[in-house]
Protein backbone atom coordinates (compact mmCIF):
# COMPACT_ATOMS: atom_id res chain seq x y z
CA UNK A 1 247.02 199.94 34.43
CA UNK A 2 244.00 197.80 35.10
CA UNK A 3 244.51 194.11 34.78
CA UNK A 4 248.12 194.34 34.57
CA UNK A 5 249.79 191.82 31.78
CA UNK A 6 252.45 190.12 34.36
CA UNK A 7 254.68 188.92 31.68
CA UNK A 8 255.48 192.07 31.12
CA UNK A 9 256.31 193.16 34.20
CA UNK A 10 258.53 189.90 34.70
CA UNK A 11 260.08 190.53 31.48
CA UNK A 12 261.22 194.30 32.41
CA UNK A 13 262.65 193.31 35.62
CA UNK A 14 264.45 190.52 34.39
CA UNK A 15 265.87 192.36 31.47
CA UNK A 16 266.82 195.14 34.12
CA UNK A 17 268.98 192.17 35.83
CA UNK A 18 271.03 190.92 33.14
CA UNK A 19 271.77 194.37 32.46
CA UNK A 20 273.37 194.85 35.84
CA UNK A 21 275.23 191.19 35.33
CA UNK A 22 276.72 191.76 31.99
CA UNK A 23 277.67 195.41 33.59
CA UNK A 24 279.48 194.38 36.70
CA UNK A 25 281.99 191.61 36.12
CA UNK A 26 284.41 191.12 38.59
CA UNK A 27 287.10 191.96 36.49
CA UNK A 28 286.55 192.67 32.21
CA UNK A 29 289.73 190.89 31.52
CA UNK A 30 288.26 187.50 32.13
CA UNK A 31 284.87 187.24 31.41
CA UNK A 32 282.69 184.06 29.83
CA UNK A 33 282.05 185.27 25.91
CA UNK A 34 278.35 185.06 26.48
CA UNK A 35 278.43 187.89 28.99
CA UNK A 36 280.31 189.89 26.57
CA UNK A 37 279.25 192.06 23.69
CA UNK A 38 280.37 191.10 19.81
CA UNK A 39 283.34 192.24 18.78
CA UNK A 40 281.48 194.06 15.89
CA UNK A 41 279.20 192.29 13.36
CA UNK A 42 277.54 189.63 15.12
CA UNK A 43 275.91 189.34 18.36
CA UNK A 44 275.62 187.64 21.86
CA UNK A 45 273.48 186.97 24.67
CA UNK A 46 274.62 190.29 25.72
CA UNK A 47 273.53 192.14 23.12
CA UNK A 48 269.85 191.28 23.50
CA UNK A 49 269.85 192.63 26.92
CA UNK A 50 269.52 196.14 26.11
CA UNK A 51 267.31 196.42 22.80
CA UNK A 52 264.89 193.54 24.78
CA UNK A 53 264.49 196.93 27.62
CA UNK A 54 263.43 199.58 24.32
CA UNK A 55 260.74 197.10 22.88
CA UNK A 56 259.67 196.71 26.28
CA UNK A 57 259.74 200.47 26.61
CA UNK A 58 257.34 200.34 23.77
CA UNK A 59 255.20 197.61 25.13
CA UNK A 60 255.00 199.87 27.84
CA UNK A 61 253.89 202.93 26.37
CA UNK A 62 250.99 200.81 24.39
CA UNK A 63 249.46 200.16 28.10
CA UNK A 64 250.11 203.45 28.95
CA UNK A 65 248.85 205.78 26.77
CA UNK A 66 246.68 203.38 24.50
CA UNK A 67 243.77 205.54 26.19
CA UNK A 68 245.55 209.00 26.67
CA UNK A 69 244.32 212.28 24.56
CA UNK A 70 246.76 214.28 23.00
CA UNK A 71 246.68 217.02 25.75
CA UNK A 72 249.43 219.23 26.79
CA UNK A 73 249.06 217.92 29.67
CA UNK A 74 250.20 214.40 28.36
CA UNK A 75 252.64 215.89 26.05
CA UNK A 76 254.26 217.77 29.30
CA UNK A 77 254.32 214.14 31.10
CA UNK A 78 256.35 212.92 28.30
CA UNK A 79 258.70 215.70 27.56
CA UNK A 80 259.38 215.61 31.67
CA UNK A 81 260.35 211.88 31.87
CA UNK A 82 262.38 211.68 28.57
CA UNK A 83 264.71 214.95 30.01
CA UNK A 84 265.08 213.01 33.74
CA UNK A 85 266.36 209.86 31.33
CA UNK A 86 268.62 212.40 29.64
CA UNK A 87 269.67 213.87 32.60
CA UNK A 88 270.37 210.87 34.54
CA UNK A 89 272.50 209.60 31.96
CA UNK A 90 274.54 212.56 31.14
CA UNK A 91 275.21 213.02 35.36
CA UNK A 92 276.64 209.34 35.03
CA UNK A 93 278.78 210.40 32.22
CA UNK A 94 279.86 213.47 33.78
CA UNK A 95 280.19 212.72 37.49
CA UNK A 96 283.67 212.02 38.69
CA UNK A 97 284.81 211.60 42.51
CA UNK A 98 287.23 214.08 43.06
CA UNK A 99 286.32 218.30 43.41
CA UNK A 100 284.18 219.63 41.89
CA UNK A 101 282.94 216.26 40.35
CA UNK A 102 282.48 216.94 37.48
CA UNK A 103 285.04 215.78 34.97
CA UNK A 104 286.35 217.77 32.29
CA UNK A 105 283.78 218.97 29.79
CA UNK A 106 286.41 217.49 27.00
CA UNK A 107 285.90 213.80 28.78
CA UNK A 108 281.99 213.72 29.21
CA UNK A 109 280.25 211.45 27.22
CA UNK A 110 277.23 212.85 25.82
CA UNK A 111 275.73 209.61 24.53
CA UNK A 112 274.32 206.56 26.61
CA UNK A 113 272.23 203.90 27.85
CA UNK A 114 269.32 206.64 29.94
CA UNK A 115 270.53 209.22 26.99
CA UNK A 116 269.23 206.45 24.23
CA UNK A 117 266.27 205.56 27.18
CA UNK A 118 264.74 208.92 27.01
CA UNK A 119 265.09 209.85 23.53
CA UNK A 120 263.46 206.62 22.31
CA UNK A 121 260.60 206.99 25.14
CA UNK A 122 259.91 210.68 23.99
CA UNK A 123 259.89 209.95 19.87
CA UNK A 124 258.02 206.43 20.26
CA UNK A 125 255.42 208.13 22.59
CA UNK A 126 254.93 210.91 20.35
CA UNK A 127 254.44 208.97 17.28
CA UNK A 128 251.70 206.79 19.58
CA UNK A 129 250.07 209.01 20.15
CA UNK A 130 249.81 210.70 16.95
CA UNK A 131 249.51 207.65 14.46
CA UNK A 132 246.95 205.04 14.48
CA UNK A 133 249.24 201.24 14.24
CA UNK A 134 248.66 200.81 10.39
CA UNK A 135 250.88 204.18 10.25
CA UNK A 136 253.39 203.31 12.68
CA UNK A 137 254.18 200.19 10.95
CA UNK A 138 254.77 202.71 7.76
CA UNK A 139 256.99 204.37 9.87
CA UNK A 140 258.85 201.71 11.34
CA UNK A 141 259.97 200.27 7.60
CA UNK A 142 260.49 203.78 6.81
CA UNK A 143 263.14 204.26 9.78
CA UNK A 144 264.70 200.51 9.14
CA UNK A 145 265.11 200.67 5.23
CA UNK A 146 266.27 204.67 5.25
CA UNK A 147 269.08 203.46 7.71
CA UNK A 148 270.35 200.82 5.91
CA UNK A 149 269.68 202.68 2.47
CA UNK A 150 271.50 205.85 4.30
CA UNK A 151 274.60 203.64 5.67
CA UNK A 152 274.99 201.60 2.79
CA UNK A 153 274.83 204.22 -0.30
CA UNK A 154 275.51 207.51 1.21
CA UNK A 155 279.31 208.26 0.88
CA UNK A 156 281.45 209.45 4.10
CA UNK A 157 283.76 212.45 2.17
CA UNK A 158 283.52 210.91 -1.22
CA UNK A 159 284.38 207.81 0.02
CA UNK A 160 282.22 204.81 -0.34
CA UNK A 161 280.27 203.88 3.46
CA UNK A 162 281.08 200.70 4.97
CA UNK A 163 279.74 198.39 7.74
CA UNK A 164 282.96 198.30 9.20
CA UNK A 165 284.64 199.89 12.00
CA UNK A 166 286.06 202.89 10.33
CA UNK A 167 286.12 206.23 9.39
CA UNK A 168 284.07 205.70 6.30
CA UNK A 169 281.48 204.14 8.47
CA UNK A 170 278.45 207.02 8.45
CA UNK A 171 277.40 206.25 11.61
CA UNK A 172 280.78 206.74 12.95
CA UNK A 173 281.64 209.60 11.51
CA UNK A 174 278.68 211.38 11.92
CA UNK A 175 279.48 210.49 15.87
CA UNK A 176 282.68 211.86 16.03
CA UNK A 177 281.87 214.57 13.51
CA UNK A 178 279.21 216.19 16.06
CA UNK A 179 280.23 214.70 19.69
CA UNK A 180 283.95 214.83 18.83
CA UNK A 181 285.44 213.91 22.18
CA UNK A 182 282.43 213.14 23.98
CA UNK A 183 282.01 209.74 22.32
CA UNK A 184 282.15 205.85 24.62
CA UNK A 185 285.28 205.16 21.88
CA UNK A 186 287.53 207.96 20.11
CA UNK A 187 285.95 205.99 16.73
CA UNK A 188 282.18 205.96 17.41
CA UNK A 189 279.38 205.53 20.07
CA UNK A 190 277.18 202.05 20.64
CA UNK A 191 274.48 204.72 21.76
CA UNK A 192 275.02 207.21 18.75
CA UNK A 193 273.37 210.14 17.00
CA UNK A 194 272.39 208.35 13.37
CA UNK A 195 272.01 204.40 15.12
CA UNK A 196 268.97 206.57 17.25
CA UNK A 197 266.38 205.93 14.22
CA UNK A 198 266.60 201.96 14.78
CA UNK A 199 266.36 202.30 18.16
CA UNK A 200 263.06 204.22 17.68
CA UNK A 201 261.85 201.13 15.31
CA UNK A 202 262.66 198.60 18.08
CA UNK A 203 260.29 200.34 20.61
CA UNK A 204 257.68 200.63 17.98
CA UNK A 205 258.07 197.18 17.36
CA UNK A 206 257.24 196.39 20.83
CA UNK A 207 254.31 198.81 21.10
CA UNK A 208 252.49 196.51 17.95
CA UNK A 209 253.42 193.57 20.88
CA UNK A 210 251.48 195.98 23.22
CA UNK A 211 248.77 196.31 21.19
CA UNK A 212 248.01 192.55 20.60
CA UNK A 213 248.45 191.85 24.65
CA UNK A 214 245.97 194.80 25.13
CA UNK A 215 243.42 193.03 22.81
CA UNK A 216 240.44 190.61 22.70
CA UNK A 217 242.46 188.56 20.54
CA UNK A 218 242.79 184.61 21.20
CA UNK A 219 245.74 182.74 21.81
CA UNK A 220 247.98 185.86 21.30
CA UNK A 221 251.14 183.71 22.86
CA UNK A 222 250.80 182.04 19.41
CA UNK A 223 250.85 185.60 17.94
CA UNK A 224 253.53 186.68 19.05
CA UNK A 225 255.65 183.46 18.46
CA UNK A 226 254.39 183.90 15.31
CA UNK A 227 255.94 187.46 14.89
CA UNK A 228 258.74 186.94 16.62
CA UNK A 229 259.75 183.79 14.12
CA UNK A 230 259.34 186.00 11.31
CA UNK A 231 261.36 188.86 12.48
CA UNK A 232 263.99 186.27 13.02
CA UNK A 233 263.66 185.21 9.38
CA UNK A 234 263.27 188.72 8.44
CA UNK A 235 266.19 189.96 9.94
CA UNK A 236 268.80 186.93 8.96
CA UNK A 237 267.92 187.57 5.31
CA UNK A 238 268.70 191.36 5.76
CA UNK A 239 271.79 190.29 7.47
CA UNK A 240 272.88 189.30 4.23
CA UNK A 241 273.51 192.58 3.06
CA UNK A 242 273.44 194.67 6.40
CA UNK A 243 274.79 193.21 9.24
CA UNK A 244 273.56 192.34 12.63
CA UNK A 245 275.47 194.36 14.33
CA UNK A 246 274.37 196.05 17.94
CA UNK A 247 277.16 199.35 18.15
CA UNK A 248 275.49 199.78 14.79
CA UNK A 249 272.25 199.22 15.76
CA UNK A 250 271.59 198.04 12.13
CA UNK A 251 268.13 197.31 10.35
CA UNK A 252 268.89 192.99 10.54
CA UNK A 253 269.61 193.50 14.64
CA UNK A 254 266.38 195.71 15.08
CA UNK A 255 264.60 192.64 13.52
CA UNK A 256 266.64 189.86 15.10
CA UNK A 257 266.32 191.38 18.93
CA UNK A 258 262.69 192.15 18.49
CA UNK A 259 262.05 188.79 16.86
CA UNK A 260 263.53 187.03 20.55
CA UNK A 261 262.12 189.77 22.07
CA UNK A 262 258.91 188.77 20.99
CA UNK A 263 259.54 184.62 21.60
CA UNK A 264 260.37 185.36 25.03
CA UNK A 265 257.38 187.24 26.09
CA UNK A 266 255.21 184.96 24.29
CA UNK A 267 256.89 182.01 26.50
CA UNK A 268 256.59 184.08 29.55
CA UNK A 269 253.06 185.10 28.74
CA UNK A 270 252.25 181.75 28.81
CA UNK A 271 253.11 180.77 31.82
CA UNK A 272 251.84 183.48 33.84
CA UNK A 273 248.83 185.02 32.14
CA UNK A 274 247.58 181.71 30.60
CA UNK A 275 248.36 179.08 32.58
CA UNK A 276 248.17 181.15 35.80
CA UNK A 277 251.84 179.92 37.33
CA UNK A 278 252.99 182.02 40.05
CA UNK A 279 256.85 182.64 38.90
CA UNK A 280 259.12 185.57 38.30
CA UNK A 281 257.79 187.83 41.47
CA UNK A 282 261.44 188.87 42.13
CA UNK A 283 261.59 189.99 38.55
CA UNK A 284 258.63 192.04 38.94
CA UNK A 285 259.31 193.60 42.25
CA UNK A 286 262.96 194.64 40.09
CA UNK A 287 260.91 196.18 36.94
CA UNK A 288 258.39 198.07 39.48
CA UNK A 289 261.31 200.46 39.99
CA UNK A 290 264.00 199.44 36.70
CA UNK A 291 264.94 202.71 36.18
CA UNK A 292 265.86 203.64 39.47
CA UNK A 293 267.60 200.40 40.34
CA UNK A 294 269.61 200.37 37.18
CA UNK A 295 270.74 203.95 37.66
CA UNK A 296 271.86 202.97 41.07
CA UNK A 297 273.63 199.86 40.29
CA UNK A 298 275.41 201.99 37.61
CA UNK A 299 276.27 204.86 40.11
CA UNK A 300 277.61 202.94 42.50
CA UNK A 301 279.87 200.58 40.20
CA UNK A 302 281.24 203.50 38.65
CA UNK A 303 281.80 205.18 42.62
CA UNK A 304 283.34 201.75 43.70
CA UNK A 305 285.56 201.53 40.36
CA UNK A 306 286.92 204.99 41.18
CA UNK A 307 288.02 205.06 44.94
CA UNK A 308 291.49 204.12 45.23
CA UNK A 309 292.52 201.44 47.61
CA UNK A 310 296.07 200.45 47.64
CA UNK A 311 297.25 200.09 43.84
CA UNK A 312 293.63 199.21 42.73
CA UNK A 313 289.86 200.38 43.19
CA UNK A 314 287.53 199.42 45.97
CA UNK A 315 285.87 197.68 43.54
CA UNK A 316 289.21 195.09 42.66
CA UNK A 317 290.49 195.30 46.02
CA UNK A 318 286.60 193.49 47.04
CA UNK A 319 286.91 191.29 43.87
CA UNK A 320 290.61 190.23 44.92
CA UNK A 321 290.30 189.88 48.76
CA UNK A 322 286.63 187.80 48.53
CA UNK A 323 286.46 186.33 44.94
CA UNK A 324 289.89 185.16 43.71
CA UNK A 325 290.84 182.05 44.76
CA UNK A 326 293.33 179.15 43.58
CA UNK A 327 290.59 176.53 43.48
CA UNK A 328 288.27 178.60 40.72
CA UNK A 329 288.52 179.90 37.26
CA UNK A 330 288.86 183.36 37.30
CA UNK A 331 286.19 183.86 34.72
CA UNK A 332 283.54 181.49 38.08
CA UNK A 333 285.35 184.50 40.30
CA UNK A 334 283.96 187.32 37.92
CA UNK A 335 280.50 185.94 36.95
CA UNK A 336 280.15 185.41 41.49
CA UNK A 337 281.36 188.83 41.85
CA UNK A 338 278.26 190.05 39.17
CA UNK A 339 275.71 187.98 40.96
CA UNK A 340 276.79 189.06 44.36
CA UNK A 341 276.41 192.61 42.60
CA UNK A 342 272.75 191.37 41.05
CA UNK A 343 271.53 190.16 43.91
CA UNK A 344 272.01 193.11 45.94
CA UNK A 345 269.97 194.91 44.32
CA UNK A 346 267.56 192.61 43.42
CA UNK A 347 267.19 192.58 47.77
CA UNK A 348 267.03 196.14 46.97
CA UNK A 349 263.59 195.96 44.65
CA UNK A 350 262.28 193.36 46.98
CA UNK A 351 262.32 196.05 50.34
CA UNK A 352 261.43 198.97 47.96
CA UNK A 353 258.43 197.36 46.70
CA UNK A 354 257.47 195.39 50.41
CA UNK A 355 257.73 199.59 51.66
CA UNK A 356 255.35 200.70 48.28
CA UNK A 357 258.16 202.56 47.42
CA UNK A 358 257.85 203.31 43.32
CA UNK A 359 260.11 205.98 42.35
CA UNK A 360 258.40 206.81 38.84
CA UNK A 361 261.75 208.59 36.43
């Protein structure tokens, strides 16, 4: 893309990291509660991470394809990357590293993070392509509103929905009514089937951001502090009678997540497309090749957590031997282990990107 908005590049790579931190603790039993997700209603830190990466997605596809024609050969382009998402994330949730690694077809999760990735991509492209912005935001209240009209009023087996963790939860069931076994939890999936239409609206939500950034408009930081405040609003008054709630994806955390979404990259924008400051470059060099990096970092954890050593995994037995000591909490040890973890790969980007080495997924 010609004149390249860096705050968006900064802001990819830097939501790429945190992903990898909140990820890779040292151990999950002591963790600080800001690097941990809500229990259910509610949210953290945390749980901006990931929907901050979908509106960026969406930012993303407004610089990409603002200027694309409706070809096959765009539509192939699309339909290619979204199955490499989907097939990168159902390898993770298959792979296992014993013969013939691949675990039991009973155990795989079908649902994900790269699963979630590619389907939102694919959809959000799509409709970009297809719909001028006046329709999209039509859309986008149509896919927010019929969620929360759909969980709230549509009874689970004659029994009234709920918000709630439980089997009267539509999004839930629906989850363990198709995937069955192949869910994150025996109860439901953070990534699930019916929670996908939000996720859609969050990415559209960040190709309107896309759109403004692209234009001739004047101080668009302002705009999008603007729109990011009243997404906050927006979304604390839906809270009210739909909860913020990430595993849900619901309607009030769509709003909420873009809203700081939105904040954020205004701030960010700022700073290094208005005023010119040279900050973030590691961030950048991370975002050139997220996709790649966080599928790594994910691989490997998962690798490390699974080869034995002694009575633990490689992955504790490093934690243990290099991390745990008498004179720190064991919450410090975990949150040094993550950075040692984040920073690895961060010196990963930087050599990938000194070499010119973009691996496009």
């Amino acid at each position: 893309m010609k004149n390249r908005v860096i705050s968006v590049d900064i802001f990819r790579g830097l939501t790429i990291v945190l992903m990898i931190l909140v990820n890779t603790p040292g151990t999950w039993s002591h963790v600080y509660a800001p690097l941990l997700h809500a229990h259910w209603h509610g949210y953290t830190p945390t749980d901006l991470v990931f929907p901050f990466f979908l509106f960026i997605v969406g930012t993303s596809i407004a610089f990409a394809y603002q200027h694309k024609t409706a070809s096959g050969a765009t539509y192939r382009k699309i339909i290619v990357r979204s199955l490499k998402l989907v097939g990168l994330g159902l390898f993770l949730g298959a792979f296992t590293i014993t013969f013939p690694f691949i675990k039991d077809f009973a155990d795989i999760r079908f649902p994900g993070v790269l699963q979630r990735i590619g389907v939102v991509f694919f959809f959000a492209a799509l409709l970009f392509m297809n719909f001028n912005w006046k329709s999209l935001i039509g859309i986008c209240v149509a896919f927010l509103v019929g969620y929360w009209l759909l969980m709230a009023y549509v009874p689970v087996e004659g029994v009234a929905s709920t918000f709630d963790r439980a089997p009267n939860n539509l999004a839930n069931y629906l989850d363990v009514k198709i995937f069955g076994t192949h869910n994150y939890k025996p109860d439901y999936d953070p990534e699930g089937l019916l929670s996908t239409l939000p996720s859609i609206a969050t990415s559209l939500l960040g190709i309107f951001t896309g759109l403004i950034l692209t234009s001739k408009r004047e101080r668009k930081e302002m705009v999008l502090l603007g729109m990011g405040a009243a997404m906050l609003v927006l979304g604390y008054l839906w809270d009210m009678v739909f909860p913020i709630n990430k595993a849900l994806w619901s309607s009030s955390f769509v709003l909420v997540t873009a809203g700081w979404a939105n904040m954020f990259l205004a701030l960010i924008y700022y700073l290094s497309d208005v005023r010119g400051i040279a900050f973030g470059g590691i961030f950048k060099k991370v975002g050139a090749n997220a996709i790649t990096i966080y599928f790594l970092s994910s691989f490997t954890g998962k690798v490390m957590g699974r080869i034995p050593v002694g009575d633990t995994s490689l992955h504790g037995w490093l934690f243990q031997k290099v991390y745990v000591h008498d004179f720190m909490s064991m919450e410090l040890s975990s949150l040094l282990y993550g950075l040692t973890v984040v920073s690895f790969y961060v010196l990963l980007a930087h050599v990938l990107y000194k070499k010119k080495i973009f691996i496009k997924v």
